[in-house]
C-alpha atoms as a PDB file:
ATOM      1  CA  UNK A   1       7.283 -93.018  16.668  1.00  0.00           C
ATOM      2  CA  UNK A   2       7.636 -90.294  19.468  1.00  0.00           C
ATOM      3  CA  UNK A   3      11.052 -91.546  20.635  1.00  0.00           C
ATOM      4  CA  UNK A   4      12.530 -91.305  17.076  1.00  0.00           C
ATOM      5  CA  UNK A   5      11.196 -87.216  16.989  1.00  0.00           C
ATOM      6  CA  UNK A   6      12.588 -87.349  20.277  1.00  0.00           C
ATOM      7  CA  UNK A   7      15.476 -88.598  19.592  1.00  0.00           C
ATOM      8  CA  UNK A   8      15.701 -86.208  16.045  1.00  0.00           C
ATOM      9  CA  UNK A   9      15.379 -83.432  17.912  1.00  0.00           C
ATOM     10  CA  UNK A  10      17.885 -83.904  20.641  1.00  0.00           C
ATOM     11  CA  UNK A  11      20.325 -84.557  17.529  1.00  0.00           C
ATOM     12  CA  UNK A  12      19.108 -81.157  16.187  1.00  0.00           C
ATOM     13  CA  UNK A  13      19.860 -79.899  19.093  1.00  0.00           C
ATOM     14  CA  UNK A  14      23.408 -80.754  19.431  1.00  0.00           C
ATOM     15  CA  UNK A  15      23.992 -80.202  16.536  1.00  0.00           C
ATOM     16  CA  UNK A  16      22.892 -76.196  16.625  1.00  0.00           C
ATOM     17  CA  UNK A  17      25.297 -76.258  20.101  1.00  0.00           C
ATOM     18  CA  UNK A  18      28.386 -77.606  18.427  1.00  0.00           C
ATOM     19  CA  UNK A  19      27.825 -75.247  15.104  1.00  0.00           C
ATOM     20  CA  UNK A  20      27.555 -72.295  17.855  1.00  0.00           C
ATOM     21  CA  UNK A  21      30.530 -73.498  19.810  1.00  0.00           C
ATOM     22  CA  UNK A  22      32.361 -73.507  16.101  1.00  0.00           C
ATOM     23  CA  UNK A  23      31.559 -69.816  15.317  1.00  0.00           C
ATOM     24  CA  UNK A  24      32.882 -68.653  18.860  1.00  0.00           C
ATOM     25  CA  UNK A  25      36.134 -70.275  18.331  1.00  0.00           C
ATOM     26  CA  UNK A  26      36.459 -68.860  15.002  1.00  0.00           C
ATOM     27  CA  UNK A  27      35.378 -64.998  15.941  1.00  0.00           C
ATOM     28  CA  UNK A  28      38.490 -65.692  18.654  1.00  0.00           C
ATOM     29  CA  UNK A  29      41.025 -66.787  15.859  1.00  0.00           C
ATOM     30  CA  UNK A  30      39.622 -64.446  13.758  1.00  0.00           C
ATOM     31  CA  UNK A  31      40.619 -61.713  16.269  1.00  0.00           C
ATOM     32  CA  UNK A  32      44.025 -63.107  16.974  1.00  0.00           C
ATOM     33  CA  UNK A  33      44.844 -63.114  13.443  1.00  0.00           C
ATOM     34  CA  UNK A  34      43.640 -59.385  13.297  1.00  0.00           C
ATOM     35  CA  UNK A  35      45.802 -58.545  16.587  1.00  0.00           C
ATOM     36  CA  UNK A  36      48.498 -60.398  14.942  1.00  0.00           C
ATOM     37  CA  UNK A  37      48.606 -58.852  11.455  1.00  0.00           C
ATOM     38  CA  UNK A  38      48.519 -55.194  13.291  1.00  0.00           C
ATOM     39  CA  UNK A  39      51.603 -56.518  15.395  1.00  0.00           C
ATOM     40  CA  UNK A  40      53.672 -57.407  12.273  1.00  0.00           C
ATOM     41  CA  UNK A  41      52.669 -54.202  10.413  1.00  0.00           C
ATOM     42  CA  UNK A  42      53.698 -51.905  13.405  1.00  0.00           C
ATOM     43  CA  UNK A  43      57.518 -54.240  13.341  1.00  0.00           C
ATOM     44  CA  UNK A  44      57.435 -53.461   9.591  1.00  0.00           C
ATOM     45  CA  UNK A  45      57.087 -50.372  10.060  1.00  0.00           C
ATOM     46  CA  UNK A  46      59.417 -49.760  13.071  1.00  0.00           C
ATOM     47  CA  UNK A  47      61.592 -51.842  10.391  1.00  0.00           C
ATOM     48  CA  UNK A  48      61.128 -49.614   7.860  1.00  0.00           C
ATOM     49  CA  UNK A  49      62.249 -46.131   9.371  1.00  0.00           C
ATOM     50  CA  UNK A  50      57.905 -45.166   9.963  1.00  0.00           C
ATOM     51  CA  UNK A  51      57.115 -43.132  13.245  1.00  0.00           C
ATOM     52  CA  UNK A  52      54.947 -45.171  14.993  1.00  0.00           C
ATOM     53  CA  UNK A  53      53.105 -43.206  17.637  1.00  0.00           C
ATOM     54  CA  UNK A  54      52.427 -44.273  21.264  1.00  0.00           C
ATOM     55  CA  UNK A  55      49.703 -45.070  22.599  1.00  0.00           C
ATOM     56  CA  UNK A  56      49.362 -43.061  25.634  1.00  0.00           C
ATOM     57  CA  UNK A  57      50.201 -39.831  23.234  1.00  0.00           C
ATOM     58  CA  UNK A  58      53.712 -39.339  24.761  1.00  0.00           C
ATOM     59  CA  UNK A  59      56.689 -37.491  22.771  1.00  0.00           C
ATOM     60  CA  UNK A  60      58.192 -39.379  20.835  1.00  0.00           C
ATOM     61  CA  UNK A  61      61.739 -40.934  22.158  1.00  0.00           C
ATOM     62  CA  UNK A  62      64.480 -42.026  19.924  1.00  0.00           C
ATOM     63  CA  UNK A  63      64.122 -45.602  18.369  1.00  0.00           C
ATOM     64  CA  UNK A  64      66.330 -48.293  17.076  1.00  0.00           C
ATOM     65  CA  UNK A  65      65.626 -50.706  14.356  1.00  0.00           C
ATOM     66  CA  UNK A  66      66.473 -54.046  14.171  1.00  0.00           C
ATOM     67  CA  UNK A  67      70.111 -53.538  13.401  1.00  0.00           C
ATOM     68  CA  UNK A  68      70.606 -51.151  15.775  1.00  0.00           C
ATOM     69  CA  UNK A  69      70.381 -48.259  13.700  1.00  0.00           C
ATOM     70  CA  UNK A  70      68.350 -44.567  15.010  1.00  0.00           C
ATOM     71  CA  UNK A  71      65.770 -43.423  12.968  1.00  0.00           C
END
């Protein structure tokens, strides 16, 4: 009788691991579908004629869109 708890238990166990091991790899696609989304909306809006401001706060320099054109 104490093997099969044992046995239960160790299944439990591994169980708990591999659901844990699930919701780490979906927090990391989770954030690489975030990081992508905010890469396509700052293209879009490059795209689209929008400012998009620099990161490290710098002036603004003169930008192309896809076609070529300044904006």
């Amino acid at each position: 009788m104490d093997e099969r708890i044992d046995r239960l238990v160790t299944l439990a166990e591994q169980q708990h691991a591999t659901v844990v091991a699930q919701g780490e790899q979906i927090a990391l696609l989770t954030q690489h579908i975030g990081l992508l989304t905010q890469s396509v909306v700052l293209l879009l809006g490059e795209e689209a004629g929008a400012p998009v401001a620099d990161p490290d706060g710098e002036a603004a320099t003169k930008r192309t869109d896809l076609d070529g054109v300044e904006y």
